[in-house]
N, C-alpha and C. Protein backbone atom coordinates (compact mmCIF):
# COMPACT_ATOMS: atom_id res chain seq x y z
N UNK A 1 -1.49 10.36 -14.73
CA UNK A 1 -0.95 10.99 -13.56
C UNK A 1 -0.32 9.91 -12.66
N UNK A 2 0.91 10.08 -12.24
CA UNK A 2 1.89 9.59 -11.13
C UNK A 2 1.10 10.07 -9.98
N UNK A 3 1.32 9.17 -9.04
CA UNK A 3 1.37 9.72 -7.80
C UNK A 3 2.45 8.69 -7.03
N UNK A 4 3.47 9.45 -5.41
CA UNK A 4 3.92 8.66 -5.08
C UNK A 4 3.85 8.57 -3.59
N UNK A 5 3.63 7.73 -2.50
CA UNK A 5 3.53 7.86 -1.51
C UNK A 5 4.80 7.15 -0.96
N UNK A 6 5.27 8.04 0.29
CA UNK A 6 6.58 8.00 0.72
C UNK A 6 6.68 7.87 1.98
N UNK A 7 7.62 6.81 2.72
CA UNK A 7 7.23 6.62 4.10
C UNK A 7 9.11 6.30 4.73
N UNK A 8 9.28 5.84 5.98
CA UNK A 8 10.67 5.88 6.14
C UNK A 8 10.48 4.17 6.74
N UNK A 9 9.59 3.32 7.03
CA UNK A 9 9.27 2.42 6.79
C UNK A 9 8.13 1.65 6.04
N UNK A 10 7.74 0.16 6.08
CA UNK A 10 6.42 -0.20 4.87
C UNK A 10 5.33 0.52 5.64
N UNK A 11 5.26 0.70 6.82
CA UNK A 11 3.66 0.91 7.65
C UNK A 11 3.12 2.12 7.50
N UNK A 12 4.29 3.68 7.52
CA UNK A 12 3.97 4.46 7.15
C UNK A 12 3.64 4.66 5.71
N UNK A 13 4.43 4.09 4.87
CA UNK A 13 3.83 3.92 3.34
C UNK A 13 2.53 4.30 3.22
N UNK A 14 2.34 3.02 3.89
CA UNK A 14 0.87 2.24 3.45
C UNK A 14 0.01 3.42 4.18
N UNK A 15 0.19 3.59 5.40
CA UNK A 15 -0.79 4.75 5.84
C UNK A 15 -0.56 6.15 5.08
N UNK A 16 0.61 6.72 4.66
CA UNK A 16 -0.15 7.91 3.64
C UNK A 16 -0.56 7.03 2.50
N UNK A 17 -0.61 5.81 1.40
CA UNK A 17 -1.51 6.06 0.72
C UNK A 17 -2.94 5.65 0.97
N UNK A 18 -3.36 5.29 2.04
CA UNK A 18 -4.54 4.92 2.65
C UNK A 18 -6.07 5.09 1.56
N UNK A 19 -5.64 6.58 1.30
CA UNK A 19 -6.55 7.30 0.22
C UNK A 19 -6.69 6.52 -1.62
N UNK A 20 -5.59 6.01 -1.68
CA UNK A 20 -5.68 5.50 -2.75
C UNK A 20 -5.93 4.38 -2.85
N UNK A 21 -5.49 3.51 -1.79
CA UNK A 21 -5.96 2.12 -1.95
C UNK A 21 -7.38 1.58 -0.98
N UNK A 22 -7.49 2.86 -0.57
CA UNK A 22 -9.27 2.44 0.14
C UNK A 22 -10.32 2.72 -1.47
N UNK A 23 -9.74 2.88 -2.17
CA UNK A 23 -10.70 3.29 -3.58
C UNK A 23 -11.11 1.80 -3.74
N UNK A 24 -10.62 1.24 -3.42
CA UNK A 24 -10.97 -0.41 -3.66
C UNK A 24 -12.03 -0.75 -2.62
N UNK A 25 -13.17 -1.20 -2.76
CA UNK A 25 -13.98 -1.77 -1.64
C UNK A 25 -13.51 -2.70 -0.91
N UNK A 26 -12.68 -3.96 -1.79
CA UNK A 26 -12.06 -5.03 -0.65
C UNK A 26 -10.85 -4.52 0.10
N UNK A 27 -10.02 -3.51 0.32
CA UNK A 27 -9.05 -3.02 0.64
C UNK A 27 -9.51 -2.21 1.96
N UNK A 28 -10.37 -1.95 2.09
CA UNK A 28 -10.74 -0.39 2.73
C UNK A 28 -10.93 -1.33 4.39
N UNK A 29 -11.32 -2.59 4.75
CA UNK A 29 -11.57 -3.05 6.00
C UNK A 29 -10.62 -3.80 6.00
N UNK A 30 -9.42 -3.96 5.29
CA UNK A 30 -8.25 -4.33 5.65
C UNK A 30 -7.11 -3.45 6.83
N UNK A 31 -6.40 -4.35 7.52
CA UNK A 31 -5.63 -3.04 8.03
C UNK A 31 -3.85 -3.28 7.24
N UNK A 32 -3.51 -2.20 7.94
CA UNK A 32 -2.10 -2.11 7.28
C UNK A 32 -1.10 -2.99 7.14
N UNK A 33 -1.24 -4.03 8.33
CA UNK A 33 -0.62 -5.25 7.93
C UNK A 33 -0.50 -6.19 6.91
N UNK A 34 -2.32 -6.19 6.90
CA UNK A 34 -2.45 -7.02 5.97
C UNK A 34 -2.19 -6.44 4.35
N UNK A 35 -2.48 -5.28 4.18
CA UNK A 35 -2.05 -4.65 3.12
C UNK A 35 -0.40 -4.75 2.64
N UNK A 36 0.31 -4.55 3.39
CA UNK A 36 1.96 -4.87 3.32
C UNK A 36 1.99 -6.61 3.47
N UNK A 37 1.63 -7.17 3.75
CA UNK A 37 1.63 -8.74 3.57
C UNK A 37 1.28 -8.72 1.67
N UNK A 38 0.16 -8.57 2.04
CA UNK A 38 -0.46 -8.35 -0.14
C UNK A 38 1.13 -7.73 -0.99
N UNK A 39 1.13 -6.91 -0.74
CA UNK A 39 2.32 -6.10 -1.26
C UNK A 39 3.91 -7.09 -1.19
N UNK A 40 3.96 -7.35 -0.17
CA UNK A 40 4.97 -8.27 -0.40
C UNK A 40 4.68 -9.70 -0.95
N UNK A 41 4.18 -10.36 -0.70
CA UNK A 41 3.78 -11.09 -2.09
C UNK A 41 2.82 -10.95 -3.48
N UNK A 42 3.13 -10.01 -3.81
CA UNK A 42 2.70 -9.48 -4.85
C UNK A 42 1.56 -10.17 -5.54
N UNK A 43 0.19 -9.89 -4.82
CA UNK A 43 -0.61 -10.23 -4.65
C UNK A 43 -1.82 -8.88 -5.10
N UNK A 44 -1.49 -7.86 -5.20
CA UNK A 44 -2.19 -6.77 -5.70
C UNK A 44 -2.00 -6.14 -7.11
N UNK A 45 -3.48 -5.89 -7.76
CA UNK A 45 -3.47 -5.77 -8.94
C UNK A 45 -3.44 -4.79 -9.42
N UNK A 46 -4.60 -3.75 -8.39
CA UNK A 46 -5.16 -2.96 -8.93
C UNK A 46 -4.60 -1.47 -8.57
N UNK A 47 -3.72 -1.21 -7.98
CA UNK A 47 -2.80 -0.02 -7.94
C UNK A 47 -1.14 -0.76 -7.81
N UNK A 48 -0.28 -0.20 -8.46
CA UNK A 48 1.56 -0.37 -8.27
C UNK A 48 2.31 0.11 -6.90
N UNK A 49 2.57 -0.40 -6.45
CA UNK A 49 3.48 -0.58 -5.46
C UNK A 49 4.85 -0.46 -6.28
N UNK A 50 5.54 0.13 -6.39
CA UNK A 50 6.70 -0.40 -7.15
C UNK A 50 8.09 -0.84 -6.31
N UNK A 51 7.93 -0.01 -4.81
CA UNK A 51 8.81 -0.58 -4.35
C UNK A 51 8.89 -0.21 -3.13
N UNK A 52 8.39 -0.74 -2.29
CA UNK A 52 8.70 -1.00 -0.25
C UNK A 52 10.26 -1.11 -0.08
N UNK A 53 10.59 0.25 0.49
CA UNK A 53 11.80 -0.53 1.10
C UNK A 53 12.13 0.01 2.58
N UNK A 54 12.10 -0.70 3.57
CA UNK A 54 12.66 0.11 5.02
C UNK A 54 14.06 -0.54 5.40
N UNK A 55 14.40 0.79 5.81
CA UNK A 55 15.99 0.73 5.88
C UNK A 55 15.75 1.03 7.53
């Protein structure tokens, strides 16, 4: 199963998939910054990001 979470910049992204990447214990007391920092240096393993983009 796909799933895709969709935002009109990275911050909202990251906050609808909140649900999927709090499945991770080290993720879940992170905040959204730091999660989009990970993501842009491609630094995360364990779910795909495939592609941040804010226009």
């Amino acid at each position: 199963m796909t799933e895709a979470y969709v935002g009109q910049a990275e911050q909202e992204t990251v906050v609808s998939a909140r649900g999927l990447i709090d499945q991770w214990p080290e993720y879940v007391d992170m905040d959204d910054e730091e999660i989009i920092e990970m993501l842009c240096e491609d630094e995360v393993c364990e779910f795909d990001m495939v592609q941040i983009q804010a226009k």
